[in-house]
PDB file of N, CA and C in Angstrom:
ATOM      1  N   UNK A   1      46.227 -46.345 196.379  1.00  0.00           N
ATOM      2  CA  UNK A   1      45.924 -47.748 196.259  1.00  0.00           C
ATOM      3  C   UNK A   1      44.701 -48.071 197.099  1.00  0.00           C
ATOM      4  N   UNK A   2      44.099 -49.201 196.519  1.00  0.00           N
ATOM      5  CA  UNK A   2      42.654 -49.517 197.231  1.00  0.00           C
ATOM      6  C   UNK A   2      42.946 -51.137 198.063  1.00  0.00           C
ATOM      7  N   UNK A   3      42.637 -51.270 198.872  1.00  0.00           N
ATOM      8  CA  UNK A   3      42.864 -52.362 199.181  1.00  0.00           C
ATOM      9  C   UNK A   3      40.897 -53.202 199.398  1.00  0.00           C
ATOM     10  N   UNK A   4      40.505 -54.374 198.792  1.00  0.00           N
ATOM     11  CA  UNK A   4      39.247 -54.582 199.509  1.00  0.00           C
ATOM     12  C   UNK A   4      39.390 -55.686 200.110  1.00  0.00           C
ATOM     13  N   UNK A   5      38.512 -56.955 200.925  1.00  0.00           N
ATOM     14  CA  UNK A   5      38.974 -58.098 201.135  1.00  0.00           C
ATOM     15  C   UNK A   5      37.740 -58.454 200.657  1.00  0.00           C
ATOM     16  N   UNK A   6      37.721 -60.030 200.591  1.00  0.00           N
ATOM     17  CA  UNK A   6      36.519 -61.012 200.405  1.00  0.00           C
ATOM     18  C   UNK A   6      36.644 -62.122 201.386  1.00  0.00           C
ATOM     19  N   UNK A   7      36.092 -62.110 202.275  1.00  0.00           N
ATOM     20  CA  UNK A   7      36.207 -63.327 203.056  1.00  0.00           C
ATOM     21  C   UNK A   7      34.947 -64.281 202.876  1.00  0.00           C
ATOM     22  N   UNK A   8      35.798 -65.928 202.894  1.00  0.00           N
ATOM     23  CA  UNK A   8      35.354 -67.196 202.693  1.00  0.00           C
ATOM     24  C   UNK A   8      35.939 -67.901 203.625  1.00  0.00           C
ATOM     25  N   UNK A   9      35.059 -68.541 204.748  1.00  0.00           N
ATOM     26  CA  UNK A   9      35.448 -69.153 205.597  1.00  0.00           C
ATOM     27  C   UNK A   9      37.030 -69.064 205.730  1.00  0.00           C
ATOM     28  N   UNK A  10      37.866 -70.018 205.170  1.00  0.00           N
ATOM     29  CA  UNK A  10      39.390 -70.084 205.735  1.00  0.00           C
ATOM     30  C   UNK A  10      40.811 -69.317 204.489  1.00  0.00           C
ATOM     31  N   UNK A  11      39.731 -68.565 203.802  1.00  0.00           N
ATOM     32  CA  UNK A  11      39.965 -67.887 202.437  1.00  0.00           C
ATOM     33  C   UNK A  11      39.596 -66.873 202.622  1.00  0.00           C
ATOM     34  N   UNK A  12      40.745 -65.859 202.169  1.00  0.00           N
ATOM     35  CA  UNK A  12      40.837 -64.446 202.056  1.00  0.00           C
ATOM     36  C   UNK A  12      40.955 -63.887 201.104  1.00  0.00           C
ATOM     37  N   UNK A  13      40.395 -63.198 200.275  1.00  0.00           N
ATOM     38  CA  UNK A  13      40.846 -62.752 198.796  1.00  0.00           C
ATOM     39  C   UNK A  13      41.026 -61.171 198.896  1.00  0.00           C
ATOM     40  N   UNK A  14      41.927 -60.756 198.502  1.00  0.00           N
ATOM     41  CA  UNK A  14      42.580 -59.124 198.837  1.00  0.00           C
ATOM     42  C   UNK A  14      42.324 -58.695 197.333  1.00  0.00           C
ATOM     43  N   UNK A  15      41.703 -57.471 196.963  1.00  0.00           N
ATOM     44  CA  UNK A  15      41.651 -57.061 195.579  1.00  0.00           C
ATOM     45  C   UNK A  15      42.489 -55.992 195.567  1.00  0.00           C
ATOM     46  N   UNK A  16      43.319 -56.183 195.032  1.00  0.00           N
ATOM     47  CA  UNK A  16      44.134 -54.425 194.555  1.00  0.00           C
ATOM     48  C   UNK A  16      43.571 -53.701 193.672  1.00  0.00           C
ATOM     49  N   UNK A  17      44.208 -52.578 193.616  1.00  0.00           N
ATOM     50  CA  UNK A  17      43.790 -51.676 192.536  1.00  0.00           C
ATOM     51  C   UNK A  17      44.396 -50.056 193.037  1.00  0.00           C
ATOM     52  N   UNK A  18      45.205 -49.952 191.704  1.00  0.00           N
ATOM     53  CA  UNK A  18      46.123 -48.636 191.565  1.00  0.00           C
ATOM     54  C   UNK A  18      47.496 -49.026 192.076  1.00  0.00           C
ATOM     55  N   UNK A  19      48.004 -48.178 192.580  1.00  0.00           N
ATOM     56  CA  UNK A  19      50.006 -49.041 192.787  1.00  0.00           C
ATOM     57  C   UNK A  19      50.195 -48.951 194.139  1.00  0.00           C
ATOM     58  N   UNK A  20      51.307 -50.264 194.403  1.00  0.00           N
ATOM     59  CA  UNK A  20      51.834 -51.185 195.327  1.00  0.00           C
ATOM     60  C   UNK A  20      53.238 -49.973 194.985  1.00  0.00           C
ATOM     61  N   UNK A  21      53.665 -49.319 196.188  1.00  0.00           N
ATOM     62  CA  UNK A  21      54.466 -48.671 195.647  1.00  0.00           C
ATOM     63  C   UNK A  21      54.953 -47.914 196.928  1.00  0.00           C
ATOM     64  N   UNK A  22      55.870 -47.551 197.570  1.00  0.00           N
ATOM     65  CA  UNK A  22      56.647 -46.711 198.496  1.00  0.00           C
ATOM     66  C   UNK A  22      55.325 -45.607 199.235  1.00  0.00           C
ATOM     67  N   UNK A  23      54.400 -45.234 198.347  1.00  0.00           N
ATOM     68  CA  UNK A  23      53.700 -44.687 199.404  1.00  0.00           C
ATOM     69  C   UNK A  23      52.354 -45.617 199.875  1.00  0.00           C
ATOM     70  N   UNK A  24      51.990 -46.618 199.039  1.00  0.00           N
ATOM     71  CA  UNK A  24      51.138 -47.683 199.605  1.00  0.00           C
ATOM     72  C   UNK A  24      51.309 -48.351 200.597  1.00  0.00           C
ATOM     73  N   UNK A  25      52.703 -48.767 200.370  1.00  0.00           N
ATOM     74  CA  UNK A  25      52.901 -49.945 201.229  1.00  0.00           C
ATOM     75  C   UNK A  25      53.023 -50.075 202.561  1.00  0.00           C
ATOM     76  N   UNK A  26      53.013 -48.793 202.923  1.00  0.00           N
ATOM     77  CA  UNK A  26      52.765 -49.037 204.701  1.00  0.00           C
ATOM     78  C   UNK A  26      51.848 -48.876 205.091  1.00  0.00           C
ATOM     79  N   UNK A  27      50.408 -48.704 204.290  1.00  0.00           N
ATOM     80  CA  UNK A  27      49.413 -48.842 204.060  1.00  0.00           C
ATOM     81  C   UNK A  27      48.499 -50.675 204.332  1.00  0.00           C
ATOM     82  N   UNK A  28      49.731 -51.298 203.354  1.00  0.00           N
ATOM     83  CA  UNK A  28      49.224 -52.597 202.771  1.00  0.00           C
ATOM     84  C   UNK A  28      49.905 -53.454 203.853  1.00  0.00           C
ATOM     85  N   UNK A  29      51.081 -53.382 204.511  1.00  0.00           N
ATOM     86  CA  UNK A  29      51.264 -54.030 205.221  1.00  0.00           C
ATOM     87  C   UNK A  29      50.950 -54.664 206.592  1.00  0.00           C
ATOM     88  N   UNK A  30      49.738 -53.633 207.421  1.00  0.00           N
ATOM     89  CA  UNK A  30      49.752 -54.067 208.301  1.00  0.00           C
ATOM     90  C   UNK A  30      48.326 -55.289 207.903  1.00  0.00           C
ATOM     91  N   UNK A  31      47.285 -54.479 207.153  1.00  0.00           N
ATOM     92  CA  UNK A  31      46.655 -55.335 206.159  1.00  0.00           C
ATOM     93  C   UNK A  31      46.750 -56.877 205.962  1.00  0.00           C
ATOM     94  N   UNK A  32      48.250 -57.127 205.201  1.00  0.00           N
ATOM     95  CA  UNK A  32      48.707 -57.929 204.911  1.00  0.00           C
ATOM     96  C   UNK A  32      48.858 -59.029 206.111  1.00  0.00           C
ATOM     97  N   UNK A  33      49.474 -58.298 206.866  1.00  0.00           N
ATOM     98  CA  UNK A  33      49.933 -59.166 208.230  1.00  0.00           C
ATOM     99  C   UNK A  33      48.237 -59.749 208.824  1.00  0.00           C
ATOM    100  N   UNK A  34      47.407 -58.787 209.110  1.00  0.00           N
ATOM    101  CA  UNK A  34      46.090 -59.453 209.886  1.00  0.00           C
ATOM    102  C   UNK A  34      45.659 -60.423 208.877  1.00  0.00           C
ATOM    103  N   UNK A  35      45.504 -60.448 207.737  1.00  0.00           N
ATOM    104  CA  UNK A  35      45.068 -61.474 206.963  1.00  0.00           C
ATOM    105  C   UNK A  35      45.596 -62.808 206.913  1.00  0.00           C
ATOM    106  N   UNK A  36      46.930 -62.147 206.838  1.00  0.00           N
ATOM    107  CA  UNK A  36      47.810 -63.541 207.187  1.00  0.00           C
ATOM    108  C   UNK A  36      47.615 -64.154 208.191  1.00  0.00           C
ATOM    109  N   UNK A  37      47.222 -63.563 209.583  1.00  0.00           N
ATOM    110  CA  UNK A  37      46.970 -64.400 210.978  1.00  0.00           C
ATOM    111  C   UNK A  37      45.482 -64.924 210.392  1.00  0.00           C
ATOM    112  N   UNK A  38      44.660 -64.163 209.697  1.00  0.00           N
ATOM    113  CA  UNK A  38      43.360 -64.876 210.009  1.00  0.00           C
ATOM    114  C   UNK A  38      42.763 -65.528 209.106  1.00  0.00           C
ATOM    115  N   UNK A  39      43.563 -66.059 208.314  1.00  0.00           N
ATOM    116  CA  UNK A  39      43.192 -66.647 206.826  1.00  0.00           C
ATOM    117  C   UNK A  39      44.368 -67.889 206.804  1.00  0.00           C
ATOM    118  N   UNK A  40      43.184 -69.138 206.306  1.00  0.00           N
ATOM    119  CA  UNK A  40      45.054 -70.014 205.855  1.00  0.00           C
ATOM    120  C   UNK A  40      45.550 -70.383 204.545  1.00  0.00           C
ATOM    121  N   UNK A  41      44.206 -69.622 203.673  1.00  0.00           N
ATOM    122  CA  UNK A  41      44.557 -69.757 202.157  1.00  0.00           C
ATOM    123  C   UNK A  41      44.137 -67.994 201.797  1.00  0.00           C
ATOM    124  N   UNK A  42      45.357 -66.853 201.456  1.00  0.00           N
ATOM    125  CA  UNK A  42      44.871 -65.883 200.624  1.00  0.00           C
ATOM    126  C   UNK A  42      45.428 -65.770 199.264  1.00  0.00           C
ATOM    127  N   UNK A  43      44.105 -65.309 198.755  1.00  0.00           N
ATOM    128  CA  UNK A  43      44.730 -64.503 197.340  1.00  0.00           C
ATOM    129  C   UNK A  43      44.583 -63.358 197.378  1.00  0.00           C
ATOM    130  N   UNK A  44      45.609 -62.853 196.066  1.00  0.00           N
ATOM    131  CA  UNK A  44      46.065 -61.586 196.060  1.00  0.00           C
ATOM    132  C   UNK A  44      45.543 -61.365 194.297  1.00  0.00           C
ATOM    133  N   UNK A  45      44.438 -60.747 194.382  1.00  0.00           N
ATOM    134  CA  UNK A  45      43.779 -60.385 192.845  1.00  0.00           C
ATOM    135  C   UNK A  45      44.442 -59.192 192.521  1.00  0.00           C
ATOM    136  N   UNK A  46      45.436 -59.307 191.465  1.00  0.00           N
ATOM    137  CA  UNK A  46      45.785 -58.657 191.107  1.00  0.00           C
ATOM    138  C   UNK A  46      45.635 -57.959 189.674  1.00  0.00           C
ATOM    139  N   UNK A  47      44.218 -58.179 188.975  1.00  0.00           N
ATOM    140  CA  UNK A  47      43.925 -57.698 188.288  1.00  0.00           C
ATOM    141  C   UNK A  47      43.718 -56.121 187.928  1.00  0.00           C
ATOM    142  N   UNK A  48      43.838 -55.402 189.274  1.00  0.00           N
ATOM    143  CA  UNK A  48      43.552 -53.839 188.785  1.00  0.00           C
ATOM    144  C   UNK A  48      44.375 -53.133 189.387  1.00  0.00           C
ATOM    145  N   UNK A  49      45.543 -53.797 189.827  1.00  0.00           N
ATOM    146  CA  UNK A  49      47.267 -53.468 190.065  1.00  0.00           C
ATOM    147  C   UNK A  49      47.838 -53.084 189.142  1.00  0.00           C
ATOM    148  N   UNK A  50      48.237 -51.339 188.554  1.00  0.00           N
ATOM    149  CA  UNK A  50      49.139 -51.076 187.753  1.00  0.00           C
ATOM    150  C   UNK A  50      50.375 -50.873 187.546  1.00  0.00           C
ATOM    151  N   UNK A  51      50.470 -51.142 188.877  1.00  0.00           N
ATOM    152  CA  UNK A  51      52.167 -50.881 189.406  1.00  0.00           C
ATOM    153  C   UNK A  51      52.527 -51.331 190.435  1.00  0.00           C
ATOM    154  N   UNK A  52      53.637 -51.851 190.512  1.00  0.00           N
ATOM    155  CA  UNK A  52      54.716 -52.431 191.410  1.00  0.00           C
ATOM    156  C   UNK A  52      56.146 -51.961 191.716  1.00  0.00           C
ATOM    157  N   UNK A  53      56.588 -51.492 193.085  1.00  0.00           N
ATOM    158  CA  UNK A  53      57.994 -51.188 193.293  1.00  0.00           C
ATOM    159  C   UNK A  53      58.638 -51.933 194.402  1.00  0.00           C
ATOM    160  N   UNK A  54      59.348 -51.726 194.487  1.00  0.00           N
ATOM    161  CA  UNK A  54      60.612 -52.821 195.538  1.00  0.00           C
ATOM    162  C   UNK A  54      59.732 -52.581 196.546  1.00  0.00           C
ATOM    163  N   UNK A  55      58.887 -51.853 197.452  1.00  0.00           N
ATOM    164  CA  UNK A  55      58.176 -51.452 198.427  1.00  0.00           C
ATOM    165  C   UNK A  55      56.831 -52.120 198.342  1.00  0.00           C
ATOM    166  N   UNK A  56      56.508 -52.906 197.183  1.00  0.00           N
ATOM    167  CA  UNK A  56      55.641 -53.364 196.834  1.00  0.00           C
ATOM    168  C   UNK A  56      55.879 -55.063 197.415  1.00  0.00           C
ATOM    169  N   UNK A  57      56.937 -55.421 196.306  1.00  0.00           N
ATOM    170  CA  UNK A  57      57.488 -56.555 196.392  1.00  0.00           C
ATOM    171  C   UNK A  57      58.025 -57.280 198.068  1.00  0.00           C
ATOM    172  N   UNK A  58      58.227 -55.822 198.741  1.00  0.00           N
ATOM    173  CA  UNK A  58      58.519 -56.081 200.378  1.00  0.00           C
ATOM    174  C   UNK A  58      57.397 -56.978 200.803  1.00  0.00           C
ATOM    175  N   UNK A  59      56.550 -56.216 200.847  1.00  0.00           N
ATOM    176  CA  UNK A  59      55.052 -56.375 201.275  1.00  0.00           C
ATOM    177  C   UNK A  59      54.621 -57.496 200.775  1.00  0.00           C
ATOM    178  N   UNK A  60      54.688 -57.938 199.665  1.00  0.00           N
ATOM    179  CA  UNK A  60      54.216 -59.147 199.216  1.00  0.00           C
ATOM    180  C   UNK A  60      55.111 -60.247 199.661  1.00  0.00           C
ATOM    181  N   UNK A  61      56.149 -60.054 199.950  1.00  0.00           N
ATOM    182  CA  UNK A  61      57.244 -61.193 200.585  1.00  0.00           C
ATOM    183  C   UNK A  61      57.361 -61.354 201.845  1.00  0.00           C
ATOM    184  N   UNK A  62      56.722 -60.275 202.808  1.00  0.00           N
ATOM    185  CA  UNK A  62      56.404 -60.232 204.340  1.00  0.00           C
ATOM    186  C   UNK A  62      54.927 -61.562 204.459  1.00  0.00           C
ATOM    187  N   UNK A  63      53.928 -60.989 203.231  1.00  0.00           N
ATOM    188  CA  UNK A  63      53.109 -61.793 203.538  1.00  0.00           C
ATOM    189  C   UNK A  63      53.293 -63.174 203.079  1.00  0.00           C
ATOM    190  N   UNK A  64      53.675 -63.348 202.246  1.00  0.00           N
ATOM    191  CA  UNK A  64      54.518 -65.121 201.707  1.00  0.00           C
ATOM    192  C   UNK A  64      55.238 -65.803 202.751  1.00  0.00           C
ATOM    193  N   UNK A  65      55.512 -64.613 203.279  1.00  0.00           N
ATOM    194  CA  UNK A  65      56.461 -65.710 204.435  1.00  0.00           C
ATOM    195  C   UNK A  65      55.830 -65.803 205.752  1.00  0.00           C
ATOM    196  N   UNK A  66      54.827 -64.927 205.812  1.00  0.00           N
ATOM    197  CA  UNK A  66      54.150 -65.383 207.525  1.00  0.00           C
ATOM    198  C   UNK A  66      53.318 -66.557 206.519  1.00  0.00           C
ATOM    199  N   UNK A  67      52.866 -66.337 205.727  1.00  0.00           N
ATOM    200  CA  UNK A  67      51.739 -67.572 204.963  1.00  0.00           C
ATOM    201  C   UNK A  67      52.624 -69.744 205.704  1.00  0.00           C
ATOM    202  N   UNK A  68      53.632 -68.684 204.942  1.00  0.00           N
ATOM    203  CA  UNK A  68      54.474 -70.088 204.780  1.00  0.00           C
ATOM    204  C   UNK A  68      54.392 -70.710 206.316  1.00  0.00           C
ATOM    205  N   UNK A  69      55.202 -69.873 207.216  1.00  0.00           N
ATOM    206  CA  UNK A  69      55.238 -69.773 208.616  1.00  0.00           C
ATOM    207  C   UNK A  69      54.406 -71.145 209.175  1.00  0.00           C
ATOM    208  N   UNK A  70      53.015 -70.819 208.568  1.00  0.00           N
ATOM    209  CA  UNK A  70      52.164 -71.234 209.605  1.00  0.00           C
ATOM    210  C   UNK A  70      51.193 -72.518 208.401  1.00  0.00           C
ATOM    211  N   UNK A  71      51.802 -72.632 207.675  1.00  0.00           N
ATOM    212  CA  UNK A  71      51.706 -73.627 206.403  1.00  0.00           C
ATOM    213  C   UNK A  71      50.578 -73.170 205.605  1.00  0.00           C
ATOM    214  N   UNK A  72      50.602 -72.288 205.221  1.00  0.00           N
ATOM    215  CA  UNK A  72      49.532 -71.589 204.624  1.00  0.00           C
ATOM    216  C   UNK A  72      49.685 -71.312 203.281  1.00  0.00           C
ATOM    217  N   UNK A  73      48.652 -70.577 202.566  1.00  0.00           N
ATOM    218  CA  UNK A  73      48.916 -70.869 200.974  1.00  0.00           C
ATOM    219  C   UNK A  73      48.641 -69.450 200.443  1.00  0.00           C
ATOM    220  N   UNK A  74      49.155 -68.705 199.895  1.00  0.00           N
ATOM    221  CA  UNK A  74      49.269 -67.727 199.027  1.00  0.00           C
ATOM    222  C   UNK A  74      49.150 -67.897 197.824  1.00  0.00           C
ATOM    223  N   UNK A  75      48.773 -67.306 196.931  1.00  0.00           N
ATOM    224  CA  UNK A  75      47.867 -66.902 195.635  1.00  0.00           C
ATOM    225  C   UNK A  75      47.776 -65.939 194.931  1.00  0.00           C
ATOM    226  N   UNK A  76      48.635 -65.025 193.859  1.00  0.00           N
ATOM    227  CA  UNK A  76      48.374 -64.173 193.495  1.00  0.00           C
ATOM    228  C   UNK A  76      47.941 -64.845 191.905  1.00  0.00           C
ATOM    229  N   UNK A  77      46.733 -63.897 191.510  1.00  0.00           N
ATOM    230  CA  UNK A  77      46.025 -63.963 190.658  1.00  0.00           C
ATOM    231  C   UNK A  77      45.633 -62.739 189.498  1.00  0.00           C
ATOM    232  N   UNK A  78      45.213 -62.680 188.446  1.00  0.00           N
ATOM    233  CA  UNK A  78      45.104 -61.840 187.512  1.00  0.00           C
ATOM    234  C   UNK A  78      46.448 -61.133 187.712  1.00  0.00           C
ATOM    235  N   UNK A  79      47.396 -61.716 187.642  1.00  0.00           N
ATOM    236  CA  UNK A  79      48.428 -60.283 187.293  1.00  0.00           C
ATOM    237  C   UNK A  79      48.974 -60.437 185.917  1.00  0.00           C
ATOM    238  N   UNK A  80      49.066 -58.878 185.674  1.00  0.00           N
ATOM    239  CA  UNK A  80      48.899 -58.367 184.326  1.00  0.00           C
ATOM    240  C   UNK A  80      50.610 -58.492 183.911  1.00  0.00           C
ATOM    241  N   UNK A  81      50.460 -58.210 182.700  1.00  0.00           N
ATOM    242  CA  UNK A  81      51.983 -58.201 182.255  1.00  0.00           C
ATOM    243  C   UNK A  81      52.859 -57.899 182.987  1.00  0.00           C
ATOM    244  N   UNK A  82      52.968 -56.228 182.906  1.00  0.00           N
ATOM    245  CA  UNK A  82      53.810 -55.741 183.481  1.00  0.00           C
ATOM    246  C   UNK A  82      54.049 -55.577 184.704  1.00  0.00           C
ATOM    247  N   UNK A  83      53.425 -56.112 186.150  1.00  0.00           N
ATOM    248  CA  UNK A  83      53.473 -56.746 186.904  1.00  0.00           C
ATOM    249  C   UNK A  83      54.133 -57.962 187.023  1.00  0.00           C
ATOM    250  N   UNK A  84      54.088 -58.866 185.883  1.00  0.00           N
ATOM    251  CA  UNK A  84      54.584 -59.924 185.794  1.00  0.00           C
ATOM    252  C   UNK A  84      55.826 -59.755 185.463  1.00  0.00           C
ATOM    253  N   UNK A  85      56.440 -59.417 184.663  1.00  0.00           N
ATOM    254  CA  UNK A  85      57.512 -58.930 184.132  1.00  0.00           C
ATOM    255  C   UNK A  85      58.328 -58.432 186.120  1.00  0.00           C
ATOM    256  N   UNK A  86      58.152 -57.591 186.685  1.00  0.00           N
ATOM    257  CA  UNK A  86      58.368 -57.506 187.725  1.00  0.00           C
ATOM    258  C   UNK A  86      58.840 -58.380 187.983  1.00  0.00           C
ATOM    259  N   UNK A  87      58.041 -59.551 188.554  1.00  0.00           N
ATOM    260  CA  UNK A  87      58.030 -60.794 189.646  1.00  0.00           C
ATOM    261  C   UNK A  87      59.320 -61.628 188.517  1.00  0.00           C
ATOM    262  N   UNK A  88      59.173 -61.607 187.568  1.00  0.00           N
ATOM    263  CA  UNK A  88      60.190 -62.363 186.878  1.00  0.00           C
ATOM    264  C   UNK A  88      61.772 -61.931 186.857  1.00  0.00           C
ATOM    265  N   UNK A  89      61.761 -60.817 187.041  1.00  0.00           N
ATOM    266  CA  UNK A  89      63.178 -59.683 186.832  1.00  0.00           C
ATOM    267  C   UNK A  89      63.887 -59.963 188.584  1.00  0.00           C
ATOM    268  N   UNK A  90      62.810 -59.774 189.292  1.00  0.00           N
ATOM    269  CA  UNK A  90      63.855 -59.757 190.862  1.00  0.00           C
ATOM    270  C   UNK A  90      63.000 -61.448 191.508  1.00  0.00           C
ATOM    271  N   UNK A  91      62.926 -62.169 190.828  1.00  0.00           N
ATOM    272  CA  UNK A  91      63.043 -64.002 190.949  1.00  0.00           C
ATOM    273  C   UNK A  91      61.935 -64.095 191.823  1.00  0.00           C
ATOM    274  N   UNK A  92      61.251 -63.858 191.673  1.00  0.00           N
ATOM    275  CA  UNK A  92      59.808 -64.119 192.362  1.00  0.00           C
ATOM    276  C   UNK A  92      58.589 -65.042 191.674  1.00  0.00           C
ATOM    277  N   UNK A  93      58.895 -64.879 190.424  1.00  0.00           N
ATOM    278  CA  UNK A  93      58.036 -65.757 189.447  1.00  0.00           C
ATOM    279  C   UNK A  93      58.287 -67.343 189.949  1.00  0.00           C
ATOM    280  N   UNK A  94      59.581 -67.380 190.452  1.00  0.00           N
ATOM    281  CA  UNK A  94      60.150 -69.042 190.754  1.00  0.00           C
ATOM    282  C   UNK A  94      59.306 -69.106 192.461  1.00  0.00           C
ATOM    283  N   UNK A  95      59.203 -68.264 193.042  1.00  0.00           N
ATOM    284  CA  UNK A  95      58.916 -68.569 194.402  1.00  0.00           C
ATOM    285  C   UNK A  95      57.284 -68.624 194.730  1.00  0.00           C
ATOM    286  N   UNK A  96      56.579 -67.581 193.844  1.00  0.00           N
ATOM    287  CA  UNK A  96      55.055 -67.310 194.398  1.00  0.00           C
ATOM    288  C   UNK A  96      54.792 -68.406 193.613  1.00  0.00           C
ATOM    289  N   UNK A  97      53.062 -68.420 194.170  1.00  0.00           N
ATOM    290  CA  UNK A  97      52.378 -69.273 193.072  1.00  0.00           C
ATOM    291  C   UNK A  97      51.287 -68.498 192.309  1.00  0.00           C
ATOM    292  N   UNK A  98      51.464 -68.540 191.153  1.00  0.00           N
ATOM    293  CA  UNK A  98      50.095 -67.771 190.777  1.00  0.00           C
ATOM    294  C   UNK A  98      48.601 -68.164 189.797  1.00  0.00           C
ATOM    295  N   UNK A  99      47.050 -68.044 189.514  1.00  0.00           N
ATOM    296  CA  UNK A  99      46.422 -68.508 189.283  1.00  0.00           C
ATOM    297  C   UNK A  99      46.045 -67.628 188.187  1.00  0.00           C
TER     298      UNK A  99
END
């Protein structure tokens, strides 16, 4: 998995690409966490994300919730079907927001 960022003043944009997945994710998380302290709006472009696993979904719910924490706004974006399908199956479609 690739992780890149884009930073905009109080905006963080994280690009994925390749899979969110048991061997990524301890990769993505600490990632996740600094962005979260230093950003108060990120997105999560998920346009070149082909895969997602419960190790995935961790990671993305660690960062939703420091977001929240500190009243902050999360964003996942371009996600593809079957990604989506994911977020819909273990109730995440009801909780994130996506663009």
């Amino acid at each position: 998995m690739e992780i890149n960022l884009v930073s905009r003043e109080n905006e963080g944009e994280l690009i994925l690409s390749g899979r969110l997945d048991a061997n990524s994710a301890p990769e993505a998380e600490p990632i996740f966490r600094e962005v979260a302290e230093r950003f108060d709006r990120v997105i999560l472009n998920m346009e070149q994300l082909d895969y997602i696993s419960s190790a995935g979904l961790r990671v993305i719910k660690i960062l939703h919730m420091a977001m929240k924490k500190k009243d902050g706004e999360l964003v996942l974006s371009n996600v593809n079907k079957m990604v989506m399908e994911v977020f819909e199956l273990v109730g995440f479609a009801g909780l994130l927001k996506f663009q």
